[in-house]
C-alpha atoms as a PDB file:
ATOM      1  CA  UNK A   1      67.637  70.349  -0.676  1.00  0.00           C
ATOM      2  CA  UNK A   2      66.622  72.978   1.831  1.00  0.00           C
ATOM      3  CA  UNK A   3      63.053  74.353   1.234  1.00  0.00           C
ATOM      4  CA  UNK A   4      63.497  78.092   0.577  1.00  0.00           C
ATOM      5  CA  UNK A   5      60.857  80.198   1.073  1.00  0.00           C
ATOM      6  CA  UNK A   6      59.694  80.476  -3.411  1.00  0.00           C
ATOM      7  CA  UNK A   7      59.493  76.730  -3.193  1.00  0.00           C
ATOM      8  CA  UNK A   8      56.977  77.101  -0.253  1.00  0.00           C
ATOM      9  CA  UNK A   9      54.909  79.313  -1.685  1.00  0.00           C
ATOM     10  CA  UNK A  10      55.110  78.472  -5.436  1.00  0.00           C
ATOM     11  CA  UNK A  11      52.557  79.400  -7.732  1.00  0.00           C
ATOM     12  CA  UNK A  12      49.495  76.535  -8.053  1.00  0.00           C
ATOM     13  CA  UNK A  13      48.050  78.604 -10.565  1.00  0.00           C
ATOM     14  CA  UNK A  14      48.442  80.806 -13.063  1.00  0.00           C
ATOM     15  CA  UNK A  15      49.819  84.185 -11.790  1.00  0.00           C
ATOM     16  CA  UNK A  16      47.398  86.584 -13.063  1.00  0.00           C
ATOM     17  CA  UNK A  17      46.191  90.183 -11.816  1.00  0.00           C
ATOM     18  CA  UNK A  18      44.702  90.797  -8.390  1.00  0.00           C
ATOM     19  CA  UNK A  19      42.904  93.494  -6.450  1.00  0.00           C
ATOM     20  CA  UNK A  20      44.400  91.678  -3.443  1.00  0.00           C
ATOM     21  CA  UNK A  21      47.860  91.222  -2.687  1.00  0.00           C
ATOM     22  CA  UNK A  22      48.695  89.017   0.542  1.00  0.00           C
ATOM     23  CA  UNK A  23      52.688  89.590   1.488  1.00  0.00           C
ATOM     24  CA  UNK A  24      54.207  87.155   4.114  1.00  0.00           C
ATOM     25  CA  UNK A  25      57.034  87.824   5.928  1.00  0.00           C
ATOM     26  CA  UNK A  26      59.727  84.895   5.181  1.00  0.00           C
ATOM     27  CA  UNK A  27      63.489  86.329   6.923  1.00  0.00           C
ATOM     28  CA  UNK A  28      64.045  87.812  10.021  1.00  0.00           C
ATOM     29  CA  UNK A  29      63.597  91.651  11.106  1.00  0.00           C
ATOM     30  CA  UNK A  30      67.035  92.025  13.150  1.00  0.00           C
ATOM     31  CA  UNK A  31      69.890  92.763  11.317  1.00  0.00           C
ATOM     32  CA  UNK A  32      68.027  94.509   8.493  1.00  0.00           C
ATOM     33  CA  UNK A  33      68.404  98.147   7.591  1.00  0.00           C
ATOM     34  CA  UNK A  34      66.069 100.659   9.625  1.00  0.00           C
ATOM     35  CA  UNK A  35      64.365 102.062   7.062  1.00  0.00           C
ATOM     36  CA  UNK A  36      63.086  98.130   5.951  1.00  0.00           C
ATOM     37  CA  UNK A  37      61.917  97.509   9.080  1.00  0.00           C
ATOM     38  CA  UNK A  38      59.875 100.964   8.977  1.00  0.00           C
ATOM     39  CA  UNK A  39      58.286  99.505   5.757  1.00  0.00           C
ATOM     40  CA  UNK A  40      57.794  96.124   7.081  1.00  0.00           C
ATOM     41  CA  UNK A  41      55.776  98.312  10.308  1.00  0.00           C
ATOM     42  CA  UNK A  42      53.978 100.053   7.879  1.00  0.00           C
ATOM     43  CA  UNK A  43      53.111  97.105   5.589  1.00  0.00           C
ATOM     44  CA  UNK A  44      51.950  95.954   9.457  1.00  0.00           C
ATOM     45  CA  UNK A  45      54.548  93.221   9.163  1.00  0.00           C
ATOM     46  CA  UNK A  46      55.769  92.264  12.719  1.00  0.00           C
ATOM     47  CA  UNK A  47      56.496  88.641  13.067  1.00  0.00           C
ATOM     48  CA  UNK A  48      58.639  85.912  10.948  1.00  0.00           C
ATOM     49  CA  UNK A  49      55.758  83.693   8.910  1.00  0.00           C
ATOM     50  CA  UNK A  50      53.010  86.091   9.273  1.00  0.00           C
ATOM     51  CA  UNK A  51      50.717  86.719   6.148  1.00  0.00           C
ATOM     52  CA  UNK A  52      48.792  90.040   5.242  1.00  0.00           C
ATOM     53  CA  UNK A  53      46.458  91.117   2.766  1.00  0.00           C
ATOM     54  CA  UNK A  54      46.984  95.181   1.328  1.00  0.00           C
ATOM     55  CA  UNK A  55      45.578  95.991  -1.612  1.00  0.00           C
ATOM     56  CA  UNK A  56      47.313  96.053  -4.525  1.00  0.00           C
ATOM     57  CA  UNK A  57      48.242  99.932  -5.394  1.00  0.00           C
ATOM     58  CA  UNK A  58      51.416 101.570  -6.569  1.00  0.00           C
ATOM     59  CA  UNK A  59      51.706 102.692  -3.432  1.00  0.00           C
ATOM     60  CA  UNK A  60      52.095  99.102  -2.026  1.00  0.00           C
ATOM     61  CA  UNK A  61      54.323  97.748  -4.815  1.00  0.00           C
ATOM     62  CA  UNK A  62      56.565 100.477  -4.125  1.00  0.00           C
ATOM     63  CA  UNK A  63      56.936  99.226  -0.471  1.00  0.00           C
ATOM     64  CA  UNK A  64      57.197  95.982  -1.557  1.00  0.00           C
ATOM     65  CA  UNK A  65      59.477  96.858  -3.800  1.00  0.00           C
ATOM     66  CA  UNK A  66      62.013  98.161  -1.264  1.00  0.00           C
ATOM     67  CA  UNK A  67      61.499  94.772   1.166  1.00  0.00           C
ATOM     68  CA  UNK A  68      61.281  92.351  -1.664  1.00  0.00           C
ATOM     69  CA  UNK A  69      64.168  90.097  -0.045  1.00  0.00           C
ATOM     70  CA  UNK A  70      62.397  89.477   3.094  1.00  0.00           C
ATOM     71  CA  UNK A  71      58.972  88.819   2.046  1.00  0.00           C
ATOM     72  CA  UNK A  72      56.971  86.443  -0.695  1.00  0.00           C
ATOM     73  CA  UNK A  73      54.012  88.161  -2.527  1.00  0.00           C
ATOM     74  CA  UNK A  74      51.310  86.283  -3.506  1.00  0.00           C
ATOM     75  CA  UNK A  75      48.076  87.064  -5.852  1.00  0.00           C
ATOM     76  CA  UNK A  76      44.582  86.156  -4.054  1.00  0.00           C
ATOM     77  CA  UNK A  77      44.392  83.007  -6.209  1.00  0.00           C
ATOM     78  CA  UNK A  78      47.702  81.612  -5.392  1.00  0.00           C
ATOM     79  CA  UNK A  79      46.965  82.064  -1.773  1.00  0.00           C
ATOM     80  CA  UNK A  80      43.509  80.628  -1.948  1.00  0.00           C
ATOM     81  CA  UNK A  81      45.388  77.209  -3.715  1.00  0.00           C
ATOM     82  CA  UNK A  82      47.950  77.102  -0.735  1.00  0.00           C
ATOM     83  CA  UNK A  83      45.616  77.385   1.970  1.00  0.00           C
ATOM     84  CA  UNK A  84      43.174  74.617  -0.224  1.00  0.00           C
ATOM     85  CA  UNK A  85      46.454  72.545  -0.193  1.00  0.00           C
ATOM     86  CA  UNK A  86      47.165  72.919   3.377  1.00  0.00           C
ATOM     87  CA  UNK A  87      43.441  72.069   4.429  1.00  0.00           C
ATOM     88  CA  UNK A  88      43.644  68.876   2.132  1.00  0.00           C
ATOM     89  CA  UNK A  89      46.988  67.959   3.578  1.00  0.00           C
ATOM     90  CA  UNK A  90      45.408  68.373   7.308  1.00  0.00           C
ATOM     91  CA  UNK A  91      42.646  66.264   6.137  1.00  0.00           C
ATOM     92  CA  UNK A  92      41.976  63.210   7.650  1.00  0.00           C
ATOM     93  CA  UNK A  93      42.992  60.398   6.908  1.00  0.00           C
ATOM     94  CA  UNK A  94      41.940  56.518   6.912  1.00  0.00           C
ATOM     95  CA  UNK A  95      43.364  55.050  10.252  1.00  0.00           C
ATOM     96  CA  UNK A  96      46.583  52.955  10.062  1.00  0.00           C
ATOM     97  CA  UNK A  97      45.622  49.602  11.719  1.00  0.00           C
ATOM     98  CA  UNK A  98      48.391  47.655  13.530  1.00  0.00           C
ATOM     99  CA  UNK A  99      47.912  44.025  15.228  1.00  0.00           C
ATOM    100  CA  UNK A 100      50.819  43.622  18.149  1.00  0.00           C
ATOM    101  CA  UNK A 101      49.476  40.319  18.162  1.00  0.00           C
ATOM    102  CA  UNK A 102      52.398  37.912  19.202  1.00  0.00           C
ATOM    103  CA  UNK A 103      53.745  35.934  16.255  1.00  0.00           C
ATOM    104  CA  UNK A 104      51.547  32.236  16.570  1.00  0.00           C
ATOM    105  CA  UNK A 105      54.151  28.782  16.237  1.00  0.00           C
ATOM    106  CA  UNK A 106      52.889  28.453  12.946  1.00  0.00           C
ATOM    107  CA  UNK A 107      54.507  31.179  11.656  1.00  0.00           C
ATOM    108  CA  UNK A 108      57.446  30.360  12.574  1.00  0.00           C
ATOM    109  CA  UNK A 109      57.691  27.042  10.872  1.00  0.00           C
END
């Protein structure tokens, strides 16, 4: 059950046409062919888990296209409903309360 990079970044909503695209970097840069990692400079895509936002021309998708194994694309939408989701999951939350009171006689009986 390891969680692969689509599962992270699954679609909350609809997929539907953006102006904005915002491309994250998911695998590694070594080991990958030289003319990817010129893409992945020009896309301004340096380090593992970094997110950027390039608008969405043919231009782009063509890039994309050519580094689509080592990156997840999202819409503006979808990455609007991740970040909500990783705010809400940051959140706080209600205190847990613990008593390390020693257990009383009567208890015991």
């Amino acid at each position: 059950e390891g969680m692969n990079a689509f599962k992270a970044y699954k679609a909350c909503v609809p997929i539907a046409w953006s102006p904005n695209l915002y491309i994250t970097l998911v695998r590694g840069i070594p080991g990958t062919r030289r003319l990817h990692r010129r893409t992945l400079e020009a896309l301004r895509l340096r380090k593992c888990n970094r997110t950027v936002m390039r608008w969405n021309t043919p231009t782009v998708r063509g890039m994309l296209q050519q580094v689509k194994r080592l990156v997840v694309i999202e819409t503006e939408d979808m990455y609007k409903a991740r970040k909500q989701k990783e705010e809400a999951h940051r959140a706080l939350r209600p205190p847990l309360v613990i008593s390390h009171k020693p257990p009383s006689l009567t208890d015991a009986l």
